[in-house]
Protein backbone atom coordinates (compact mmCIF):
# COMPACT_ATOMS: atom_id res chain seq x y z
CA UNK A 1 -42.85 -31.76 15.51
CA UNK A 2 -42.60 -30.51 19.12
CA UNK A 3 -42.00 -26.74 19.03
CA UNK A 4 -39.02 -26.79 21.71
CA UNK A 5 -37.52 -29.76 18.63
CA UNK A 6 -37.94 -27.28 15.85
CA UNK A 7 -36.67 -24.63 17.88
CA UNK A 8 -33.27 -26.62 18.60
CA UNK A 9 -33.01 -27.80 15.37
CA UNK A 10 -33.13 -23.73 13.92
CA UNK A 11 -30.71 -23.08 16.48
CA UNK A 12 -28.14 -25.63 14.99
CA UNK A 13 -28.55 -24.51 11.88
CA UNK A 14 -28.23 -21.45 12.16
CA UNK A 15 -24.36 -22.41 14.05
CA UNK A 16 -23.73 -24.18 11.85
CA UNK A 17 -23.47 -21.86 9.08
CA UNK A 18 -22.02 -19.01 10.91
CA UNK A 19 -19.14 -21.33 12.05
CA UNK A 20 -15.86 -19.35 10.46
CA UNK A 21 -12.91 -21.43 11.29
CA UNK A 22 -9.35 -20.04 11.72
CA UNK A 23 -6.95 -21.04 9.23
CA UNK A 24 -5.02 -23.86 9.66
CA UNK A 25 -1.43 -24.06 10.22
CA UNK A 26 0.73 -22.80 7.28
CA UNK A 27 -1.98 -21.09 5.46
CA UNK A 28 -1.29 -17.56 6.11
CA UNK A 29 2.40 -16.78 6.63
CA UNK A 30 3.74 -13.20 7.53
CA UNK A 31 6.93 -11.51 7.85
CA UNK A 32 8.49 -8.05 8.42
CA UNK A 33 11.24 -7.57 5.49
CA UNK A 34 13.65 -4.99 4.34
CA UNK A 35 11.45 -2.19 4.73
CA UNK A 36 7.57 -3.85 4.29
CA UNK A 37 5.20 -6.14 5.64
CA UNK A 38 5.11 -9.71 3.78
CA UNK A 39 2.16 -11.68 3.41
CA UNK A 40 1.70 -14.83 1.62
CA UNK A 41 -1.58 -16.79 1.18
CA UNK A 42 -1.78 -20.61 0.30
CA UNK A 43 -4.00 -20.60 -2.69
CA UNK A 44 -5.21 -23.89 -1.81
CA UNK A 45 -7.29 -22.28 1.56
CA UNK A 46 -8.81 -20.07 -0.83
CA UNK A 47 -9.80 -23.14 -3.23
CA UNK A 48 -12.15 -21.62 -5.88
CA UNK A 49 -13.51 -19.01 -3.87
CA UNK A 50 -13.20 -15.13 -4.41
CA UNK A 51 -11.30 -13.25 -2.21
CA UNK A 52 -10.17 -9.74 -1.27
CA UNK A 53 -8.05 -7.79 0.51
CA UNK A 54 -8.52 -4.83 3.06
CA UNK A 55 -6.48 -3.04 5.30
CA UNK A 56 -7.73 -0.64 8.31
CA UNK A 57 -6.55 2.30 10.02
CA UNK A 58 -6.41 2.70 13.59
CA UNK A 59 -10.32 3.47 14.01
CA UNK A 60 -11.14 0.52 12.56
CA UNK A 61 -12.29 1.75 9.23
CA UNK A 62 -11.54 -0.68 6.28
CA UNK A 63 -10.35 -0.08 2.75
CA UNK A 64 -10.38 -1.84 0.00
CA UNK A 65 -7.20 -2.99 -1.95
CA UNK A 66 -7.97 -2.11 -5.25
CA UNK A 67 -5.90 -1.46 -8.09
CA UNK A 68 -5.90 1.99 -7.76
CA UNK A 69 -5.78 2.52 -4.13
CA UNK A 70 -2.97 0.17 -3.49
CA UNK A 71 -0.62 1.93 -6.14
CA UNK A 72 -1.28 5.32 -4.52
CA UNK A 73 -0.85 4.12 -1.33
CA UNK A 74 2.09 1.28 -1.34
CA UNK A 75 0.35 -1.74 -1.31
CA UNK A 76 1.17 -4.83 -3.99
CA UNK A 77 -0.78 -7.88 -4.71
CA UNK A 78 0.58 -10.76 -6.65
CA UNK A 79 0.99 -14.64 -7.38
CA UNK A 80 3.94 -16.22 -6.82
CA UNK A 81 5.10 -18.88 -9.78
CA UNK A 82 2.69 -21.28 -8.02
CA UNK A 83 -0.41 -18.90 -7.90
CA UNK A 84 -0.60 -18.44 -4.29
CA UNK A 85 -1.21 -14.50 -3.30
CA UNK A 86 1.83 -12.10 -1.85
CA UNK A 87 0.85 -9.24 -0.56
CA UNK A 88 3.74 -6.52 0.42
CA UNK A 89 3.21 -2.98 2.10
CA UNK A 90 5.88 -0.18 2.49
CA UNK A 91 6.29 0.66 5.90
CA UNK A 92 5.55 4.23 4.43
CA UNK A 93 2.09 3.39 3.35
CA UNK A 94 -1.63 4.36 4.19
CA UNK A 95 -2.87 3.03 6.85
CA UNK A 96 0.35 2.19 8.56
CA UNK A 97 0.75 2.88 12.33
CA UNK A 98 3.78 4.65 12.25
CA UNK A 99 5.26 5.21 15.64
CA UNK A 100 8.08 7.72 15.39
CA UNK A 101 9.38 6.68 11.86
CA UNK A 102 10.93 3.07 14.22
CA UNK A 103 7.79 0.90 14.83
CA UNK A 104 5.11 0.28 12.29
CA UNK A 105 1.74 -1.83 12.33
CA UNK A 106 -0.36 -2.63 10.09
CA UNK A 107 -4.13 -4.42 9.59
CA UNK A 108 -5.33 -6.27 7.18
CA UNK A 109 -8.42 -8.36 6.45
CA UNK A 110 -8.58 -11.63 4.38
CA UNK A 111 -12.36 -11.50 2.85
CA UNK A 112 -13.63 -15.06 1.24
CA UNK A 113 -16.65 -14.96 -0.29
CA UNK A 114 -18.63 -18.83 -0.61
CA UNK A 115 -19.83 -19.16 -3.76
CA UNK A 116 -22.94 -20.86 -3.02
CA UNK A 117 -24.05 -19.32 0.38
CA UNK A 118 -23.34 -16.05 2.17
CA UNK A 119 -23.24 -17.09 5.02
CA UNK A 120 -20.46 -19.30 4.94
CA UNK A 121 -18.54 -16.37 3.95
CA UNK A 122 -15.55 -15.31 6.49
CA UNK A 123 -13.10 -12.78 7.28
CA UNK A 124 -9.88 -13.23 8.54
CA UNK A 125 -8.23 -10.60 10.28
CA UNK A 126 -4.86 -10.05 11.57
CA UNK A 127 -2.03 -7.38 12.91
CA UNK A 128 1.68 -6.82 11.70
CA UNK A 129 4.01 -5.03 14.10
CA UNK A 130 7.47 -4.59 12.40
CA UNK A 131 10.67 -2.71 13.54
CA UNK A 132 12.95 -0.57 11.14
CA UNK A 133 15.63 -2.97 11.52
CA UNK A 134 18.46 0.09 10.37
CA UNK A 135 18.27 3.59 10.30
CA UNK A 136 16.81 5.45 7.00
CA UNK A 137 19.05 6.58 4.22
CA UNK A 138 18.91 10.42 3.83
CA UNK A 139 17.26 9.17 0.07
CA UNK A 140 15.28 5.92 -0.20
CA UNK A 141 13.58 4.60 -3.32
CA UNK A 142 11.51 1.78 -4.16
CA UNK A 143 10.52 0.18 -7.22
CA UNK A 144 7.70 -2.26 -6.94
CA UNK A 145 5.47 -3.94 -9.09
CA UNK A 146 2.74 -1.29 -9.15
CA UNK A 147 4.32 1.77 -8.11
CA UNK A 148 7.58 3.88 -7.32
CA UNK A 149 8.23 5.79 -4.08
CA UNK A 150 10.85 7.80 -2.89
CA UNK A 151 11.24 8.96 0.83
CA UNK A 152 13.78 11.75 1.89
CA UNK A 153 14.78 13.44 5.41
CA UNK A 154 12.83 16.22 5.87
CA UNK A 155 16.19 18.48 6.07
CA UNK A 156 16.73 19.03 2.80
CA UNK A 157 19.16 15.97 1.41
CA UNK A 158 22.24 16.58 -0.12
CA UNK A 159 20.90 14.93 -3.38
CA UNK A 160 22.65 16.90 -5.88
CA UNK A 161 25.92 15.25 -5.00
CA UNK A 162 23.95 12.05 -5.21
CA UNK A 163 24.07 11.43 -9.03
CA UNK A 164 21.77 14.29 -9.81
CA UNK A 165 22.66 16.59 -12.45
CA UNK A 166 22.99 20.06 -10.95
CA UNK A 167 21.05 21.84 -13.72
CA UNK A 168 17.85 20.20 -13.04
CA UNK A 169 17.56 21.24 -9.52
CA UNK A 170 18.34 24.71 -11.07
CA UNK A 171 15.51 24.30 -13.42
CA UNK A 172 12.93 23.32 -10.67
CA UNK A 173 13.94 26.16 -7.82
CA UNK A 174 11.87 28.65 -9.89
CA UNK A 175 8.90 26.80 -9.95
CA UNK A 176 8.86 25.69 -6.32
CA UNK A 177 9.74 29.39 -5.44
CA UNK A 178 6.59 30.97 -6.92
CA UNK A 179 4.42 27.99 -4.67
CA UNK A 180 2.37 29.46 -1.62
CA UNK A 181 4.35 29.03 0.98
CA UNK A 182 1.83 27.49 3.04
CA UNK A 183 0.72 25.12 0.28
CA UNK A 184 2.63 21.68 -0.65
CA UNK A 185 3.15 21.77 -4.15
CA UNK A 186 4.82 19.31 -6.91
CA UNK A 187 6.97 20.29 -9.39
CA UNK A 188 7.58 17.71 -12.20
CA UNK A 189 9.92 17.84 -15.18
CA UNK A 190 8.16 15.94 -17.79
CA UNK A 191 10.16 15.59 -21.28
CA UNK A 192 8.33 16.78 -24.35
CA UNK A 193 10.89 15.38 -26.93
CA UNK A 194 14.04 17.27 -26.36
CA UNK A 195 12.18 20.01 -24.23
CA UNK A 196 11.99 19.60 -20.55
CA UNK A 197 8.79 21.46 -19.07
CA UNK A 198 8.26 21.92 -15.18
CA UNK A 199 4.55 20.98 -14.41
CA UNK A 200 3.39 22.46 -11.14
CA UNK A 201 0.64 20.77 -8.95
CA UNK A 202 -0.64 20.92 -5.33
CA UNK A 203 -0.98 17.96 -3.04
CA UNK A 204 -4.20 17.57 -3.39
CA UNK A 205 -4.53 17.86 -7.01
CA UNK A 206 -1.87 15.11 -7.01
CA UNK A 207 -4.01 12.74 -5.05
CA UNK A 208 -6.79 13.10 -7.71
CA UNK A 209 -4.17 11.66 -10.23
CA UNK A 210 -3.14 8.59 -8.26
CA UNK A 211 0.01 10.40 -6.61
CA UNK A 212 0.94 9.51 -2.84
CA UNK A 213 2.54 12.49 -0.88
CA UNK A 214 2.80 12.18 2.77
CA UNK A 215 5.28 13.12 5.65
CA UNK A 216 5.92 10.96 8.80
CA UNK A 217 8.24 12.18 11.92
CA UNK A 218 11.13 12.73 9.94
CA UNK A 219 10.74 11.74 6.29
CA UNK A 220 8.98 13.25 3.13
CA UNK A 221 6.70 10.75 0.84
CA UNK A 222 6.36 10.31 -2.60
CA UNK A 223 4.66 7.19 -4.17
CA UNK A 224 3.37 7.13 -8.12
CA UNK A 225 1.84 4.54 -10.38
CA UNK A 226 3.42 3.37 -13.42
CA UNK A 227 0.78 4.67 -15.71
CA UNK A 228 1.24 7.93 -13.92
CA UNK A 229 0.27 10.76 -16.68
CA UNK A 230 3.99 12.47 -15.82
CA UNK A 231 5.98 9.28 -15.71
CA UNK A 232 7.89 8.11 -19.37
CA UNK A 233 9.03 4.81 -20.25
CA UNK A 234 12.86 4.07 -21.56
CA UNK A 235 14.16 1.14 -23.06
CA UNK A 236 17.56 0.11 -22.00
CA UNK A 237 19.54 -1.45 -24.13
């Protein structure tokens, strides 16, 4: 076979299987909600294939969704009743652009592995840009699937008059008054029966146990897993 053939030939090939197509219409839908990005994902574009999720930060550098990661840092991943993937993202979470606590962007990265060649495997990569919509509540709290998270105003919020029982504020000032003043620390009241103790911890030591705790321009952070060590479970009625 004529070498200038062969070399054609290899050339083709070799476009052919790098060839990552966009998706097509309808099978990647976003939206900005009430407070987090939306993404939904038509199972049938994924077909049998395994698939991830990352999102990046604003040097490019890309983390994986996992389990673990996405509960500390506000990120969900579900199926809808039909089995296509939802993915939702607090405007307060890692990795979010935040541009004065109004604006917020966010990357993420659709992986798809091919089961039977690596090279036919694609990423698909794409920005969110969402506005607040309405000003913040001085107290904010989410429950999602994976995780809780609570924002506040930095200025200390008036949250005793919100439904909170006076003594337990009482009980934590103590605590929070022996901290380092120059250290974030985390003072949780975890029930031992009838007892309440107050179990101190610093930011980082937090982080180790799945904990998010951030600030932004004008809000404090705090995101925990279900599973979370000092969280308790109550049945309702």
């Amino acid at each position: 076979m004529d070498s200038q053939l062969l070399g054609v030939l290899l050339l083709l090939v070799t476009l052919i299987t790098e060839v990552k197509p966009d998706p097509p219409p309808g099978a990647i839908q976003r939206e900005c909600r009430d407070r987090y990005f939306y993404v939904w994902i038509d199972r049938n574009f994924l077909s049998m294939q395994n698939w991830s999720i990352d999102a990046s930060d604003d040097s490019g550098n890309k983390f994986p969704l996992t389990p673990w990661f996405a509960s500390m840092c506000g990120f969900t991943i579900t199926p809808d009743k039909w089995g296509n993937p939802e993915i939702r993202a607090s405007f307060l979470a890692c990795l979010v652009q935040n541009d004065n606590d109004d604006t917020f962007s966010l990357n993420i990265h659709l992986n798809i592995e091919h089961p039977l060649s690596p090279r036919l495997s694609s990423t698909h990569s794409f920005s969110m840009t969402c506005g607040l919509g309405y000003q913040w509540n001085s107290r904010e709290i989410v429950c999602e699937e994976n995780y809780m998270e609570v924002s506040v105003t930095r200025l200390f919020p008036g949250i005793a008059e919100e439904q909170m029982e006076i003594e337990d504020w009482e009980a934590v000032i103590p605590a929070a008054q022996e901290a380092i003043t120059s250290v974030w620390q985390i003072v949780f009241q975890v029930a031992d029966g009838e007892v309440t103790q107050l179990r101190t911890m610093t930011t980082t030591e937090a982080h180790g146990f799945g904990y998010g705790v951030n600030t932004t321009a004008s809000r404090v952070v705090f995101r925990a897993p279900y599973k979370s060590n000092e969280s308790r479970i109550l049945v309702v009625s």
